[in-house]
C-alpha atoms as a PDB file:
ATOM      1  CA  UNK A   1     103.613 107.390  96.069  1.00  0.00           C
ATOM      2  CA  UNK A   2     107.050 105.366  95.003  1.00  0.00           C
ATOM      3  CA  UNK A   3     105.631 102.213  95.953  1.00  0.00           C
ATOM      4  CA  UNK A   4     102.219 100.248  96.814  1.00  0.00           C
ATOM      5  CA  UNK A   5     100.187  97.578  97.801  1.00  0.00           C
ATOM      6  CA  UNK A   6      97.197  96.983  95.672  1.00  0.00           C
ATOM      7  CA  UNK A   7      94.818  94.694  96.858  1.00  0.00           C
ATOM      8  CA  UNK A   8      91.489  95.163  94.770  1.00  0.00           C
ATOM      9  CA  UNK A   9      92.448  99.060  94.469  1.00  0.00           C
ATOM     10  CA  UNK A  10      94.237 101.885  95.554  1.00  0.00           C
ATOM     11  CA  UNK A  11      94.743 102.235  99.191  1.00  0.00           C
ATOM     12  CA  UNK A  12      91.799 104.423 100.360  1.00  0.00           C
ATOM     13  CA  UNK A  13      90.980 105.398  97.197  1.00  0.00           C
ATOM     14  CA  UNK A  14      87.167 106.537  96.554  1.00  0.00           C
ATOM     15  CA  UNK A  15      86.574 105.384 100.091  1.00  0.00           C
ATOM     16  CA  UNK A  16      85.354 108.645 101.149  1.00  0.00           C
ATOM     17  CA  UNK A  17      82.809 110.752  99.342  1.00  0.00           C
ATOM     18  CA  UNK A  18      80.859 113.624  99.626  1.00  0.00           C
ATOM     19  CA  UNK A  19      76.984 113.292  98.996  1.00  0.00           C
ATOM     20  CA  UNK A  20      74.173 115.417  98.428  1.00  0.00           C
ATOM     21  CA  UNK A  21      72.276 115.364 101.885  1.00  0.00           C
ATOM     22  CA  UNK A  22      69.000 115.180  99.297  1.00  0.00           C
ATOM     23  CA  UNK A  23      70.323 111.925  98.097  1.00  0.00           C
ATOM     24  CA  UNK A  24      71.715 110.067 100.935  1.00  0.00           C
ATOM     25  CA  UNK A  25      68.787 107.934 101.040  1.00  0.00           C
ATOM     26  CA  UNK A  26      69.852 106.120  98.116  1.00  0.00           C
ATOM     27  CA  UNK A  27      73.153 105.405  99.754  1.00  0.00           C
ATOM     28  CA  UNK A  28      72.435 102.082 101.282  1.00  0.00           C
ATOM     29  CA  UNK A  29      75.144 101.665 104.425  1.00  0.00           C
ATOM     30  CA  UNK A  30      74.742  97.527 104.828  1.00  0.00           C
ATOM     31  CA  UNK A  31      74.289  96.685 101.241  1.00  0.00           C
ATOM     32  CA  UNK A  32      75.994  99.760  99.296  1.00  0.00           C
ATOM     33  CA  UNK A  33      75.621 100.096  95.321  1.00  0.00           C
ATOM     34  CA  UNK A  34      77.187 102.229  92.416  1.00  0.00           C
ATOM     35  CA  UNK A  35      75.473 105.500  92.289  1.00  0.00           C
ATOM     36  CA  UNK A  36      76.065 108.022  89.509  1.00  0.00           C
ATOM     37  CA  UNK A  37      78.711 110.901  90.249  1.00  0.00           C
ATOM     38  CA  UNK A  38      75.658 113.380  89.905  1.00  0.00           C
ATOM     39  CA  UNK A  39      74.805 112.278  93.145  1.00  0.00           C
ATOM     40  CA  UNK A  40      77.974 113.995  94.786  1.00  0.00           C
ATOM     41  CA  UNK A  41      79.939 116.931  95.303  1.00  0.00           C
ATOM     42  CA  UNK A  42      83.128 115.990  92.794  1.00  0.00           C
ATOM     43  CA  UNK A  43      84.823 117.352  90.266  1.00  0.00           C
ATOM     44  CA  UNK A  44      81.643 116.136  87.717  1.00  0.00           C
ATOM     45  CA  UNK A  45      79.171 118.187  89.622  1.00  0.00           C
ATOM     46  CA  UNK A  46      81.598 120.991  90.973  1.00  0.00           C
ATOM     47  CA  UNK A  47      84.982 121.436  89.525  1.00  0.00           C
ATOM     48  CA  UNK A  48      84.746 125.122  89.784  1.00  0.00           C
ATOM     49  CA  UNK A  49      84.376 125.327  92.976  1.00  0.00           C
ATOM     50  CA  UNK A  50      86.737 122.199  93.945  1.00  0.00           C
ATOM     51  CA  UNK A  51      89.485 123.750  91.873  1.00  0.00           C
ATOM     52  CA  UNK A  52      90.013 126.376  94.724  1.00  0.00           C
ATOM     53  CA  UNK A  53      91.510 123.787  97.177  1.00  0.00           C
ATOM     54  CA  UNK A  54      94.324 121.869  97.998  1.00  0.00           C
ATOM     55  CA  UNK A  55      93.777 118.549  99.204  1.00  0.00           C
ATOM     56  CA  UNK A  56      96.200 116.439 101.244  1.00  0.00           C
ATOM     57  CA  UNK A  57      95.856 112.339 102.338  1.00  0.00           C
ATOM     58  CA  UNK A  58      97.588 110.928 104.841  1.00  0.00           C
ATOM     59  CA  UNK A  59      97.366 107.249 104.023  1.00  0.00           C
ATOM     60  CA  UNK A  60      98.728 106.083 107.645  1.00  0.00           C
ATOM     61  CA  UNK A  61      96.444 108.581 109.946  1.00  0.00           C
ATOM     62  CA  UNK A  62      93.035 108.511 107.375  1.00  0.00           C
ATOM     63  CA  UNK A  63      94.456 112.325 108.076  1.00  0.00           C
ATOM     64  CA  UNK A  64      92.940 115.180 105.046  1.00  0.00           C
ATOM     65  CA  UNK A  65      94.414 118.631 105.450  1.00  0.00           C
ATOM     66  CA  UNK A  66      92.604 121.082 102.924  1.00  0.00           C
ATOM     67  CA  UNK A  67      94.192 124.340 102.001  1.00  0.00           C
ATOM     68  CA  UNK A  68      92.462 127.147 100.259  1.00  0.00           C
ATOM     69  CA  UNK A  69      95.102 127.773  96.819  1.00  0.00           C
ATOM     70  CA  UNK A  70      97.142 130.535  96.047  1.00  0.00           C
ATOM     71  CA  UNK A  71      97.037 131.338  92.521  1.00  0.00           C
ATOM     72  CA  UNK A  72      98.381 134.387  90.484  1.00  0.00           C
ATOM     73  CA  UNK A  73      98.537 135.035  86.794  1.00  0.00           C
ATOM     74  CA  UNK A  74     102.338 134.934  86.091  1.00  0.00           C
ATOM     75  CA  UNK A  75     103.321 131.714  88.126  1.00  0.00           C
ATOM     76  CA  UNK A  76      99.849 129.961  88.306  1.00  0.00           C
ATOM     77  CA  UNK A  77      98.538 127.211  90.916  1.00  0.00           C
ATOM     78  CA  UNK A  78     101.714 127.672  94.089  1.00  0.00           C
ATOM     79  CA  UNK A  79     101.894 124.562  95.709  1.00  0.00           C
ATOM     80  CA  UNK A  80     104.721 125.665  97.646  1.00  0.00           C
ATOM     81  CA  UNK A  81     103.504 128.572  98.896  1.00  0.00           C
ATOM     82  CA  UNK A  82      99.295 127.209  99.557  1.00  0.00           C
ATOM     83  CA  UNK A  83     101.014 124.525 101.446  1.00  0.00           C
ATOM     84  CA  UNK A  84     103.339 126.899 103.267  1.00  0.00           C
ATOM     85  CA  UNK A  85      99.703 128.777 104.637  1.00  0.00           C
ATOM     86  CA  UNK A  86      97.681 128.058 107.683  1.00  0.00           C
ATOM     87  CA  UNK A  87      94.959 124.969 106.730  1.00  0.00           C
ATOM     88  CA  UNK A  88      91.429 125.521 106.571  1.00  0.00           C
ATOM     89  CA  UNK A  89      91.125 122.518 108.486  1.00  0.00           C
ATOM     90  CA  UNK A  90      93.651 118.852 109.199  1.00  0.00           C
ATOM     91  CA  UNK A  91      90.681 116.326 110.323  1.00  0.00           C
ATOM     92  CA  UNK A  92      90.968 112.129 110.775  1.00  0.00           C
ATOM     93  CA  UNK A  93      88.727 110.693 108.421  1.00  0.00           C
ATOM     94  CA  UNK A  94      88.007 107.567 110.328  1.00  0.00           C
ATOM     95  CA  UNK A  95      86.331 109.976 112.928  1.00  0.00           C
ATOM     96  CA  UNK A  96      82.508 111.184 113.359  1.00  0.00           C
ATOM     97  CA  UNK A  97      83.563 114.496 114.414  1.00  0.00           C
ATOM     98  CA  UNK A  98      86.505 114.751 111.476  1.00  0.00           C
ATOM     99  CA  UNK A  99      84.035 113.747 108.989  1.00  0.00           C
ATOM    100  CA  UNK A 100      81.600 116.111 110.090  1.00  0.00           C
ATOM    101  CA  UNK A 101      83.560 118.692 110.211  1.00  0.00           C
ATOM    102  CA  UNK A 102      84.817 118.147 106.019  1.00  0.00           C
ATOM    103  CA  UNK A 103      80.353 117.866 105.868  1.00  0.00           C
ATOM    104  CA  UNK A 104      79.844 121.171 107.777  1.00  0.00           C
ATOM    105  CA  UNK A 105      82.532 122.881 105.418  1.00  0.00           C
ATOM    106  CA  UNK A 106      81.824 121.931 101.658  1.00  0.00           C
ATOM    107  CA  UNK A 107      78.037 122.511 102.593  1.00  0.00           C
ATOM    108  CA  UNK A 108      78.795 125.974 103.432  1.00  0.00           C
ATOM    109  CA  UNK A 109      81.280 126.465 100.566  1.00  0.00           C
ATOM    110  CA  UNK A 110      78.533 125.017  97.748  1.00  0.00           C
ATOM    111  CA  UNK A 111      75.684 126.176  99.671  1.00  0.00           C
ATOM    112  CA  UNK A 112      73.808 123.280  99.944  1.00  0.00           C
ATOM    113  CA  UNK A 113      73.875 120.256 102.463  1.00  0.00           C
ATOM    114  CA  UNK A 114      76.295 116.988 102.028  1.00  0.00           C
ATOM    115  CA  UNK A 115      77.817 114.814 104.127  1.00  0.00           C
ATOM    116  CA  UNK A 116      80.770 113.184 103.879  1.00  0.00           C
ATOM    117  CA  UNK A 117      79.774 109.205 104.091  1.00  0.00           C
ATOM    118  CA  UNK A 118      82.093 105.868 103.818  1.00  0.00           C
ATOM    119  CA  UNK A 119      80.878 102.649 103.864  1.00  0.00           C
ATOM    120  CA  UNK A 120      84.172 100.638 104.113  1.00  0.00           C
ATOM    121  CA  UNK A 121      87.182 100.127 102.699  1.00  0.00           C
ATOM    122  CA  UNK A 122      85.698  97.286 101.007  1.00  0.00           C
ATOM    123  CA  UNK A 123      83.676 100.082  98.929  1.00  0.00           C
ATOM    124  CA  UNK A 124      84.687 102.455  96.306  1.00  0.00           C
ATOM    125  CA  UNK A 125      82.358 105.336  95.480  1.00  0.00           C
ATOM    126  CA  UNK A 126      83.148 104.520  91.714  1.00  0.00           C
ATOM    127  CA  UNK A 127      83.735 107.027  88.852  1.00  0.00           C
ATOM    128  CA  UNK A 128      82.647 104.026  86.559  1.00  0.00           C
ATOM    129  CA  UNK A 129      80.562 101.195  86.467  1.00  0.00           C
ATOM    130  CA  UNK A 130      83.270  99.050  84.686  1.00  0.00           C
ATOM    131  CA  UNK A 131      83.845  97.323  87.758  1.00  0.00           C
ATOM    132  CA  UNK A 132      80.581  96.164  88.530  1.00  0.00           C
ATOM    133  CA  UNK A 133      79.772  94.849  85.041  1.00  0.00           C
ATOM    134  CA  UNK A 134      83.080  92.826  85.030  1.00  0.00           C
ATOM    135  CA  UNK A 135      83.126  91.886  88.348  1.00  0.00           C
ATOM    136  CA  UNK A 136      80.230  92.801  90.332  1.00  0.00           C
ATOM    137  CA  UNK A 137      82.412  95.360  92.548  1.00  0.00           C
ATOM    138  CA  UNK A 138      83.174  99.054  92.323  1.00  0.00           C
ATOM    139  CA  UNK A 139      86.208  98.959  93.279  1.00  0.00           C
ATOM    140  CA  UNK A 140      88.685  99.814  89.651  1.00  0.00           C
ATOM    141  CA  UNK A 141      91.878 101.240  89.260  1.00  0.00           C
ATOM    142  CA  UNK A 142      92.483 103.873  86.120  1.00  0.00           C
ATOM    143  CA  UNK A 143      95.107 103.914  83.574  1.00  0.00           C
ATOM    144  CA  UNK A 144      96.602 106.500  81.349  1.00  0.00           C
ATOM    145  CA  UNK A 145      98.965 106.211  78.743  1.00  0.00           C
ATOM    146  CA  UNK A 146     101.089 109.462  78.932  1.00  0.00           C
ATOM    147  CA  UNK A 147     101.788 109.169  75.085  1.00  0.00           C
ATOM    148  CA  UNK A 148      98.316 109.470  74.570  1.00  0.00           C
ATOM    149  CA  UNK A 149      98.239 113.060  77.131  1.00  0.00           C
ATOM    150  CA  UNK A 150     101.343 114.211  75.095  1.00  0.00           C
ATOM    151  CA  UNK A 151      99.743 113.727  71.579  1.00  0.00           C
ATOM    152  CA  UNK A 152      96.647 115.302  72.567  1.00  0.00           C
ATOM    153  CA  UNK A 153      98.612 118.474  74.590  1.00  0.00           C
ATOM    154  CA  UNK A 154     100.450 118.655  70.752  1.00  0.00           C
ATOM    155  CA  UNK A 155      97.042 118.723  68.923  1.00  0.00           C
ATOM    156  CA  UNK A 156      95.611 121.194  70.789  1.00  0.00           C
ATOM    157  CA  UNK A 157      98.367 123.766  71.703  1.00  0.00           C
ATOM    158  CA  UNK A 158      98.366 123.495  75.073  1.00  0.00           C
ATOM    159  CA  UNK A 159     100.175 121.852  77.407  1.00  0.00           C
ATOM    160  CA  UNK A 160      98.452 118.895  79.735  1.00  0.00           C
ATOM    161  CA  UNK A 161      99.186 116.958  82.826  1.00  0.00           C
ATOM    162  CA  UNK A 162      98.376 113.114  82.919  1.00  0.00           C
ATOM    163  CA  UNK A 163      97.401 114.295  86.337  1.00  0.00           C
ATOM    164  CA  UNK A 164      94.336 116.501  84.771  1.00  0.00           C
ATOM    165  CA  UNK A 165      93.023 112.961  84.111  1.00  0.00           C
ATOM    166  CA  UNK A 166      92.356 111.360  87.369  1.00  0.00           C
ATOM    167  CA  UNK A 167      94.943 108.243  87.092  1.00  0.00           C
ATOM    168  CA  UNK A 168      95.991 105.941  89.436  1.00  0.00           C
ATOM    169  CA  UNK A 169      98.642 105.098  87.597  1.00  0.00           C
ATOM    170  CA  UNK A 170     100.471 106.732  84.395  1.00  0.00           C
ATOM    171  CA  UNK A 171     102.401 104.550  82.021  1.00  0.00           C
ATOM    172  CA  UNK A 172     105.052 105.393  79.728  1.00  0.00           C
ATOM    173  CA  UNK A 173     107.037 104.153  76.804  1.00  0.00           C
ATOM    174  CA  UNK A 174     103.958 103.053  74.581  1.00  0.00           C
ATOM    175  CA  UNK A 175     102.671 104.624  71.661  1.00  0.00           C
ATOM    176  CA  UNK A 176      99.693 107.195  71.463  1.00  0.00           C
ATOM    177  CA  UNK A 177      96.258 104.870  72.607  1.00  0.00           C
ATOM    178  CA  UNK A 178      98.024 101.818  72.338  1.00  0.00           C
ATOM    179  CA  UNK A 179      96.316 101.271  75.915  1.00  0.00           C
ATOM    180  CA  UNK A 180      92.767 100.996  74.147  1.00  0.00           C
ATOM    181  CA  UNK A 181      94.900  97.672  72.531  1.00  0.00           C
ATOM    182  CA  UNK A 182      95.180  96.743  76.646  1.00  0.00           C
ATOM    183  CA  UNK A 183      90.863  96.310  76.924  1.00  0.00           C
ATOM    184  CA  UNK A 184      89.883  92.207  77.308  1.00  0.00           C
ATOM    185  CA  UNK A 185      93.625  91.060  78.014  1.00  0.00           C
ATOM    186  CA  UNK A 186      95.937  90.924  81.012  1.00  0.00           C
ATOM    187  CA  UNK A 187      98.095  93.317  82.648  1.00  0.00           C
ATOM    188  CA  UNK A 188     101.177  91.494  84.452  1.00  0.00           C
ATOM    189  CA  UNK A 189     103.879  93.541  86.323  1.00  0.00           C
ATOM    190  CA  UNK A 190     107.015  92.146  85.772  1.00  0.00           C
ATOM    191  CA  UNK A 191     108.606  92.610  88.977  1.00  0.00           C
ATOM    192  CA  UNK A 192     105.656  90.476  91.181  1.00  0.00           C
ATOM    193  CA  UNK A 193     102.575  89.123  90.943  1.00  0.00           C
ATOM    194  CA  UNK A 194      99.996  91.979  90.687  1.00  0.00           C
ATOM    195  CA  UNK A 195      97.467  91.728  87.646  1.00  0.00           C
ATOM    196  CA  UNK A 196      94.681  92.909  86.293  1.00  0.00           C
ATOM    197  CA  UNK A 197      92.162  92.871  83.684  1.00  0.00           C
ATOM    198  CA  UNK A 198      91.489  95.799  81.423  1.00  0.00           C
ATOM    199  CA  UNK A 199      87.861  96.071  81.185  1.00  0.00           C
ATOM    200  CA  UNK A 200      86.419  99.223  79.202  1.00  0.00           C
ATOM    201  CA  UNK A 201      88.327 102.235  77.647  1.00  0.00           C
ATOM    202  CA  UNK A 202      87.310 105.752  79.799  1.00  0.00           C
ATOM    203  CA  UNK A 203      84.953 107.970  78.860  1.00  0.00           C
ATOM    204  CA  UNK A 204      85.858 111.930  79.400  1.00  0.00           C
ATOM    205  CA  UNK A 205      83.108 114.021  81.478  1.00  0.00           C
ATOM    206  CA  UNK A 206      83.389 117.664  82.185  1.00  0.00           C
ATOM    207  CA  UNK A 207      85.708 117.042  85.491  1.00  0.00           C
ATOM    208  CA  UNK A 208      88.409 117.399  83.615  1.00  0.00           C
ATOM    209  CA  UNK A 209      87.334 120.631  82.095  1.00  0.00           C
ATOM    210  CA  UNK A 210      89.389 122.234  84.862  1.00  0.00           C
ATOM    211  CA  UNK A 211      93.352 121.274  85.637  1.00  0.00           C
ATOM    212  CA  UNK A 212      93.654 120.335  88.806  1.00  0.00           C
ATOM    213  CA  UNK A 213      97.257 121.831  88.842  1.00  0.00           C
ATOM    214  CA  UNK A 214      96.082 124.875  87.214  1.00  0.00           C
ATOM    215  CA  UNK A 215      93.029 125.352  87.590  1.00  0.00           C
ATOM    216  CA  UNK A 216      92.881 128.671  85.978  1.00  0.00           C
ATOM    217  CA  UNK A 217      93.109 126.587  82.707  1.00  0.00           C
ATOM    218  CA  UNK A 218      89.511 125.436  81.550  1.00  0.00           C
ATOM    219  CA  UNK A 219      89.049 123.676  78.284  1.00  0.00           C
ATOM    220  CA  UNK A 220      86.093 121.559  77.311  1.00  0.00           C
ATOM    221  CA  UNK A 221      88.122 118.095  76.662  1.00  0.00           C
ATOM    222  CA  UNK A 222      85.389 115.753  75.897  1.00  0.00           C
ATOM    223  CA  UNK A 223      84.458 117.965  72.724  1.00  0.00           C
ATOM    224  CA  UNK A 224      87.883 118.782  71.795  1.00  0.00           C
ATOM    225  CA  UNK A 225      88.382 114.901  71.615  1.00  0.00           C
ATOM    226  CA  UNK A 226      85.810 114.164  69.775  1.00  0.00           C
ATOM    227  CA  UNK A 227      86.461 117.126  67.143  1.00  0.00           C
ATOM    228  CA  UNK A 228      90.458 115.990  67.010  1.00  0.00           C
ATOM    229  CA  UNK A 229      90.255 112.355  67.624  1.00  0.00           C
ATOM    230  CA  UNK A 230      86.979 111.170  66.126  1.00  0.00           C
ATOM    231  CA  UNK A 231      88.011 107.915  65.271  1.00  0.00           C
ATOM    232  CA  UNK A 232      88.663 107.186  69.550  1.00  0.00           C
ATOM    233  CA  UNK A 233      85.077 110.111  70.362  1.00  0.00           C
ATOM    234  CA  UNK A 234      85.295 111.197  74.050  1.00  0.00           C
ATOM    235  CA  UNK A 235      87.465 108.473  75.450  1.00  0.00           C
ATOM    236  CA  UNK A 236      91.313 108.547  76.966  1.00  0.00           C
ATOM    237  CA  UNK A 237      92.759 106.153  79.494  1.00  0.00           C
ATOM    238  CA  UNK A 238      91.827 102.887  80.715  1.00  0.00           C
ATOM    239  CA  UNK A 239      90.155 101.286  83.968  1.00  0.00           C
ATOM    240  CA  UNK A 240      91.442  98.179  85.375  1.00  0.00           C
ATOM    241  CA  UNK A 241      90.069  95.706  87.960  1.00  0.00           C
ATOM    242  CA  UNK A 242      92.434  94.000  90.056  1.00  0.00           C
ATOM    243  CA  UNK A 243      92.756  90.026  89.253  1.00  0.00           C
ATOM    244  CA  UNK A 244      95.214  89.072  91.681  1.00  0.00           C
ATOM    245  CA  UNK A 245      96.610  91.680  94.264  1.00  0.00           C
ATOM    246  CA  UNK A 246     100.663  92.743  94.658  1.00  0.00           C
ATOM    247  CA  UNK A 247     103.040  95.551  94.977  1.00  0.00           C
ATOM    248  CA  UNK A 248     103.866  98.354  92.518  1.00  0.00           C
ATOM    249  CA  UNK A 249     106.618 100.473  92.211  1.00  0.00           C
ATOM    250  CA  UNK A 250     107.487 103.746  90.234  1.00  0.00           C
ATOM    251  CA  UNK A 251     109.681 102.290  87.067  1.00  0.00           C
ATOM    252  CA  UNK A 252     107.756  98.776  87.060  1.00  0.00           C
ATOM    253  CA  UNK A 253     107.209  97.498  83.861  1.00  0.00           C
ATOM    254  CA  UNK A 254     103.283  96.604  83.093  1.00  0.00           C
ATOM    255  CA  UNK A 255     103.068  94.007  80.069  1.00  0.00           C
ATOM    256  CA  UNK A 256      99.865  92.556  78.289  1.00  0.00           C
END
């Protein structure tokens, strides 16, 4: 995505998620609150079995297409060639029958019910509950410094994608966890008027155990950060809330 339009997040992002049918009662649909990720099939609960699909987003249709991957030993995670397959299934989001169809699937592929549920785009099924203490709303967007990724890949011996961590946006051109310096100030784009607030630093969970691009490639991260890094524990990245909404590009600048 070269360039978008951030209102108080990510276009459509956390909007859909998929809940254990034993806990959808807890999901209220008028009044919605944070619930913890334990709740839902993700990468937290799951990432084995999440690592052995492809998922695509249409922004403009609400369109996913989900491909089983094609993996081998020399070459790895093929995107070129999963994507090249027939889908398991291309389904419109903003549909009953497209969301039950996604429900029907991942019940049968973790072998127990959940349903794929949205409450609005005014909702985001939240990794974090940074937002609500600093704002009262879900809805955050997540930072990470790729200095920090490459220090970390150097420490350990083994090369790792900013990607592994779930950002919404990577930044550049600052030194390693100089975005922990970010938390309590501003964030100003320099080419509009999109801002936020940092609010909290991000705590690691196992979801990133597996590489999303690779998912052959399991390491426990939130230990290894804590037994290389102890003076930042378990933490890398950033989330943001949005203080007033604009347009970013790839190559903006982001200054605080």
């Amino acid at each position: 995505m070269e360039t978008v339009i951030i209102d108080k997040s990510f276009p459509f992002d956390r909007q859909y998620a998929l809940i254990k049918s034993n806990k959808r009662s807890l999901l209220k649909d008028k009044e919605p609150e944070w619930l913890h990720k334990e709740n839902f099939l993700c990468a937290f609960t799951a990432n084995d079995l999440l690592a052995n699909f492809d998922a695509q987003f249409k922004d403009d249709e609400a369109e996913l297409t989900l491909w089983k991957r094609i993996y081998d030993d020399k070459h790895g995670f093929m995107l070129s060639d999963t994507r090249a397959a027939e889908p398991l299934f291309s389904v419109k989001l903003d549909t009953v029958s497209g969301r039950a169809k996604v429900s029907e699937f991942f019940s049968n592929a973790c072998g127990e019910g959940v349903e794929l549920v949205t409450v609005g785009k005014d909702f985001q099924f939240g990794n974090t509950r940074s937002g609500v203490k600093a704002r009262g709303n879900t809805r955050t967007c997540h930072i990470v410094n790729a200095a920090t990724v490459r220090q970390v890949s150097e420490k350990l011996g083994v090369q790792l994608d900013p990607l592994r961590f779930r950002p919404n946006i990577i930044v550049d051109g600052l030194e390693p966890w100089a975005e922990f310096d970010a938390v309590g100030k501003h964030l100003v784009s320099s080419e509009g008027d999109l801002m936020f607030d940092v609010v909290s630093r991000t705590v690691r969970c196992d979801g990133i155990s597996v590489d999303p691009l690779d998912p052959k490639t399991i390491l426990d991260l939130p230990l290894l950060l804590n037994q290389h890094f102890p003076e930042h524990g378990p933490y890398l990245g950033v989330y943001a809330v949005v203080d007033q909404p604009g347009i970013l590009s790839t190559g903006d600048t982001l200054m605080w």
